[in-house]
N, C-alpha and C. Protein backbone atom coordinates (compact mmCIF):
# COMPACT_ATOMS: atom_id res chain seq x y z
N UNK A 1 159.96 0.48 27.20
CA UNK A 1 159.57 1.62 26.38
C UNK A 1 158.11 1.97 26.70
N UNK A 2 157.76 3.22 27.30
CA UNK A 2 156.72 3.45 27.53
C UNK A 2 155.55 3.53 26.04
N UNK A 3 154.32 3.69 26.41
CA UNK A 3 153.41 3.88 25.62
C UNK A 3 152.88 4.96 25.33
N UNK A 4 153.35 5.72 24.01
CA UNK A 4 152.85 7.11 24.43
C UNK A 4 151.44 7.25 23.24
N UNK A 5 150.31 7.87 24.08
CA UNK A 5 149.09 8.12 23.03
C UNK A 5 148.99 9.26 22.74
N UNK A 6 148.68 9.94 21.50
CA UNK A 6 148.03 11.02 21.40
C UNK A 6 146.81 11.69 20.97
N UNK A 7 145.48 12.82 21.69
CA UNK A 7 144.28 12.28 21.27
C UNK A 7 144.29 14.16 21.84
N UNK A 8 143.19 13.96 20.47
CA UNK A 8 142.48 15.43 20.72
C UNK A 8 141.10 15.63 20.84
N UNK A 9 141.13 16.92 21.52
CA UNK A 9 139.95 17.06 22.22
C UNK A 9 139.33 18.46 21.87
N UNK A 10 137.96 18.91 21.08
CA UNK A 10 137.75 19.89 21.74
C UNK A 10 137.64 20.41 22.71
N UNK A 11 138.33 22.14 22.97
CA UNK A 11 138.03 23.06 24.29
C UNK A 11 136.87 23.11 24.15
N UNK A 12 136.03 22.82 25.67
CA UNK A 12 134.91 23.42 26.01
C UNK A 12 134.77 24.51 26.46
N UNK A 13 135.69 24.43 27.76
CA UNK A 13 136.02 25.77 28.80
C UNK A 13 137.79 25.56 29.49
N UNK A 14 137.56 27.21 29.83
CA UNK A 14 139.38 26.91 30.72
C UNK A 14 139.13 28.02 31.40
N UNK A 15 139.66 27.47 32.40
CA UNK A 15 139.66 28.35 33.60
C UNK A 15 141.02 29.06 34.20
N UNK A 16 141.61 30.19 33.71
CA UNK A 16 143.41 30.46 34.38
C UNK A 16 143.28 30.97 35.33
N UNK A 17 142.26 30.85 36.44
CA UNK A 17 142.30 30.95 37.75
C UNK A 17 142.63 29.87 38.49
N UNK A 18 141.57 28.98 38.07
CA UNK A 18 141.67 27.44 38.97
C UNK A 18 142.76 26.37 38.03
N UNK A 19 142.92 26.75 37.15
CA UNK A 19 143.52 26.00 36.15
C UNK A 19 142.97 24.74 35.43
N UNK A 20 141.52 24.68 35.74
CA UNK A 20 140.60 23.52 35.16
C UNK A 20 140.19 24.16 33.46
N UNK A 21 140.42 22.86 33.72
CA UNK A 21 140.29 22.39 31.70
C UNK A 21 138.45 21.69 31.53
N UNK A 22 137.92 21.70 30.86
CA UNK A 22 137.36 20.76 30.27
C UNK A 22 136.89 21.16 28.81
N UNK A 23 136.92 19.27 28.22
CA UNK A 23 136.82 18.77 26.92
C UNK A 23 135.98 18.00 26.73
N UNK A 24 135.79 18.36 25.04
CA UNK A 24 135.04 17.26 24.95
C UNK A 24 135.32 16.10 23.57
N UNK A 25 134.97 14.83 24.39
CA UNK A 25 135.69 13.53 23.88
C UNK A 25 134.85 13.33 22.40
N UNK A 26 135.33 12.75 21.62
CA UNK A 26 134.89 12.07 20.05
C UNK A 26 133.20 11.93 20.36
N UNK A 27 132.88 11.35 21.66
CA UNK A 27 131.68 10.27 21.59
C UNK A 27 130.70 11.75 22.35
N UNK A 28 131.27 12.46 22.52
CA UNK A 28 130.40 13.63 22.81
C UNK A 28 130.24 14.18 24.51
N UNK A 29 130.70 12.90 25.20
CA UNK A 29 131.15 13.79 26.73
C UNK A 29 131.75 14.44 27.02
N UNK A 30 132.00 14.90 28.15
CA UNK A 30 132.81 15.89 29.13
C UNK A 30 133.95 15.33 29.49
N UNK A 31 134.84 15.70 29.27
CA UNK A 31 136.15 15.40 30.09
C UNK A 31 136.63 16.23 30.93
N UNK A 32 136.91 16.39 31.95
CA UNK A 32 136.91 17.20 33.18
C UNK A 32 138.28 17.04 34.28
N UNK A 33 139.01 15.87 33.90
CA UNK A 33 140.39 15.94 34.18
C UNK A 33 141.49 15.92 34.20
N UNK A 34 141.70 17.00 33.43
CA UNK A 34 142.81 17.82 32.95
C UNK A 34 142.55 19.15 33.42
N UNK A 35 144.05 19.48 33.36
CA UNK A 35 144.65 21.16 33.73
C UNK A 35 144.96 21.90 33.15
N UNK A 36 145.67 23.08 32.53
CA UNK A 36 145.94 23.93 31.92
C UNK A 36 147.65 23.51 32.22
N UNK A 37 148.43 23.54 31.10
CA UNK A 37 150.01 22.56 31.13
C UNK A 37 150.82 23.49 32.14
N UNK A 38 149.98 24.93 32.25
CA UNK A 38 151.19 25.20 33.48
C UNK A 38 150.39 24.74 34.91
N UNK A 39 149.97 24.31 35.19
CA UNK A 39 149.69 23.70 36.29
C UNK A 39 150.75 21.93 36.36
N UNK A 40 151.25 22.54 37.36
CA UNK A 40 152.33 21.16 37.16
C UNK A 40 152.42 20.53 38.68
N UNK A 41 152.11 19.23 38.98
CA UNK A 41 152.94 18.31 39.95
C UNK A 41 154.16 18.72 40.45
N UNK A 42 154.96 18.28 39.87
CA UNK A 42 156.71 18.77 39.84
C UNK A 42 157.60 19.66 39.38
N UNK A 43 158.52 20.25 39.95
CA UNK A 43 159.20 21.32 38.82
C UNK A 43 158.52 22.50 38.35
N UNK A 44 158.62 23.24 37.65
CA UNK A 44 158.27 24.14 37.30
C UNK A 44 157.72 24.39 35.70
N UNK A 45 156.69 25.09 35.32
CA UNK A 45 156.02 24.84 33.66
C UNK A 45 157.08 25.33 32.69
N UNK A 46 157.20 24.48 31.60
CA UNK A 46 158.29 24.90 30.73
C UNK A 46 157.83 26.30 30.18
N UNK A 47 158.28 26.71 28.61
CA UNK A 47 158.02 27.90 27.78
C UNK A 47 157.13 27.92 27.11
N UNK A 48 156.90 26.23 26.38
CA UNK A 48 156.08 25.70 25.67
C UNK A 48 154.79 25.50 26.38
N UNK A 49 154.64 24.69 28.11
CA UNK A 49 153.57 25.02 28.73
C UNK A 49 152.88 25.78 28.65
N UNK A 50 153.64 27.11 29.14
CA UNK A 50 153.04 29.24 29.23
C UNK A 50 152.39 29.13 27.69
N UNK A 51 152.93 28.76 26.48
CA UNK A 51 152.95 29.14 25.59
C UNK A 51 151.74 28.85 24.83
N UNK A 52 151.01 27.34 25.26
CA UNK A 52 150.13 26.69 25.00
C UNK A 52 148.79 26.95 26.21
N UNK A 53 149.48 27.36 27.12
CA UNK A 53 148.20 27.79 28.26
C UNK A 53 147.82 28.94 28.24
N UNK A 54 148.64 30.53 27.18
CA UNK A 54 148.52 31.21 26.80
C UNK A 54 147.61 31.15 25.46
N UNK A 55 147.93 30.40 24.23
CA UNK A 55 146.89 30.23 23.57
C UNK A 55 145.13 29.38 23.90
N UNK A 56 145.55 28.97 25.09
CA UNK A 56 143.95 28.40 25.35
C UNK A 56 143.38 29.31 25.47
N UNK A 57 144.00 30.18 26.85
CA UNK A 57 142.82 31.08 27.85
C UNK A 57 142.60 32.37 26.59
N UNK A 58 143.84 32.65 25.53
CA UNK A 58 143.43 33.53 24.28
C UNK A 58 142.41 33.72 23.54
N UNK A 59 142.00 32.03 23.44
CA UNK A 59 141.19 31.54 22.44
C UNK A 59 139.57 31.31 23.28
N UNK A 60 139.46 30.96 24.54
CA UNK A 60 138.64 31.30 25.36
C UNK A 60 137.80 32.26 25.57
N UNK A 61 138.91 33.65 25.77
CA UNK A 61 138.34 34.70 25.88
C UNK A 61 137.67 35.15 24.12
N UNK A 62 138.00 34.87 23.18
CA UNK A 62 138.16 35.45 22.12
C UNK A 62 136.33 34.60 21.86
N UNK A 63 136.50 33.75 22.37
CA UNK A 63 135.08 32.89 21.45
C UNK A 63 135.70 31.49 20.32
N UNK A 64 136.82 31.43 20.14
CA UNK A 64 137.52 30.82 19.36
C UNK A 64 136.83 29.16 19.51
N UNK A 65 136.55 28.65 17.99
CA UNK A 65 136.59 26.75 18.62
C UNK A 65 138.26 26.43 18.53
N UNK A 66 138.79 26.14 19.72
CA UNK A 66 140.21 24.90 19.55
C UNK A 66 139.95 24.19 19.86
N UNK A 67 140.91 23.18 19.38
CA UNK A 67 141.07 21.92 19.79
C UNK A 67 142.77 21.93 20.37
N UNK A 68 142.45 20.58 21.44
CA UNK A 68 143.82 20.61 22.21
C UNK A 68 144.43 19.18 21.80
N UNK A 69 145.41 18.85 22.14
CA UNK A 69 146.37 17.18 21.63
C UNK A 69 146.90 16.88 22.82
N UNK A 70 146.49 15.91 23.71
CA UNK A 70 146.65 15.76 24.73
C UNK A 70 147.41 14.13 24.40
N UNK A 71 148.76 14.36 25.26
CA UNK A 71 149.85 13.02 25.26
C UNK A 71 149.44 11.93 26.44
N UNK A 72 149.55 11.12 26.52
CA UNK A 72 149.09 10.21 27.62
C UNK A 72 150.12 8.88 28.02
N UNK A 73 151.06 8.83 28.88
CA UNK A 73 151.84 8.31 28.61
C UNK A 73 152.31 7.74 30.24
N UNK A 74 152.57 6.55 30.53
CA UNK A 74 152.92 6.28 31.73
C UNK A 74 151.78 6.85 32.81
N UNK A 75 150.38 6.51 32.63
CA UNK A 75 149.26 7.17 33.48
C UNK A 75 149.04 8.29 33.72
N UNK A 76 149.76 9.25 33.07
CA UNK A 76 149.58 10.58 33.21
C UNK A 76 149.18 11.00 31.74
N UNK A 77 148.18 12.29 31.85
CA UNK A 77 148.22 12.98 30.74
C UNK A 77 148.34 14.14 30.73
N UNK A 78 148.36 15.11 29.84
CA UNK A 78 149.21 16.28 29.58
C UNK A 78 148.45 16.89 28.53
N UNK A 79 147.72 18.39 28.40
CA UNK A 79 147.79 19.24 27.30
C UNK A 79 149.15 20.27 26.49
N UNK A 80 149.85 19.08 25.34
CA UNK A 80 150.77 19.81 24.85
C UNK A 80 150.94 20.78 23.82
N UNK A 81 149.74 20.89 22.94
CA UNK A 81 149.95 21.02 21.61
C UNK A 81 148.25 22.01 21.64
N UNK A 82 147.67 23.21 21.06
CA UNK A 82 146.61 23.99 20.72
C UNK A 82 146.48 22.97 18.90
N UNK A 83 145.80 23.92 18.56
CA UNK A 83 144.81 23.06 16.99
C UNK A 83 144.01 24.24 16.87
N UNK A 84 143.92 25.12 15.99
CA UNK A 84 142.89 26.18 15.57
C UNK A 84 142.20 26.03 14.28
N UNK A 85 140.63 26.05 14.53
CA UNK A 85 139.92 25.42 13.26
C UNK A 85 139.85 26.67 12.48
N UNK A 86 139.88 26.55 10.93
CA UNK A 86 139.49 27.78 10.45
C UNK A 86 138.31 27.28 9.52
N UNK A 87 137.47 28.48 9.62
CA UNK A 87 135.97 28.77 9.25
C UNK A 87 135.09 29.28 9.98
């Protein structure tokens, strides 16, 4: 049974050209490798991918703070899930 983690991150920046992500971690660094979920290895990006890589670059352009929930599981990790702060 794999190990699956889940951990969120504020968006810093996103890029839907290059498809670079970066976040930033609890302790206050940069996290810098991760992608935007339709950028995929294998196969092709689901609905939910578009759907969530659509609300980043939204929230990007807009000025928005999100936060993202990134799964980590079998050495890979993944942005699955947006988080919108209100205030």
């Amino acid at each position: 049974v794999p190990f699956v983690k889940r951990t969120e991150y504020q968006l810093l920046t996103a890029d839907g050209d290059t498809g670079e992500v970066s976040l930033l971690t609890e302790s206050g660094e940069t996290k810098d490798d991760l992608n935007l979920p339709t950028v995929v290895k294998v196969g092709e990006p689901t609905e939910d991918d578009k759907k969530v890589t659509a609300e980043i670059l939204e929230s990007v352009e807009k000025g928005t703070d999100i936060f993202v929930i990134v799964q980590a599981a079998c050495g890979e990790e993944k942005i699955i899930q947006t988080k919108t702060t209100s205030g």
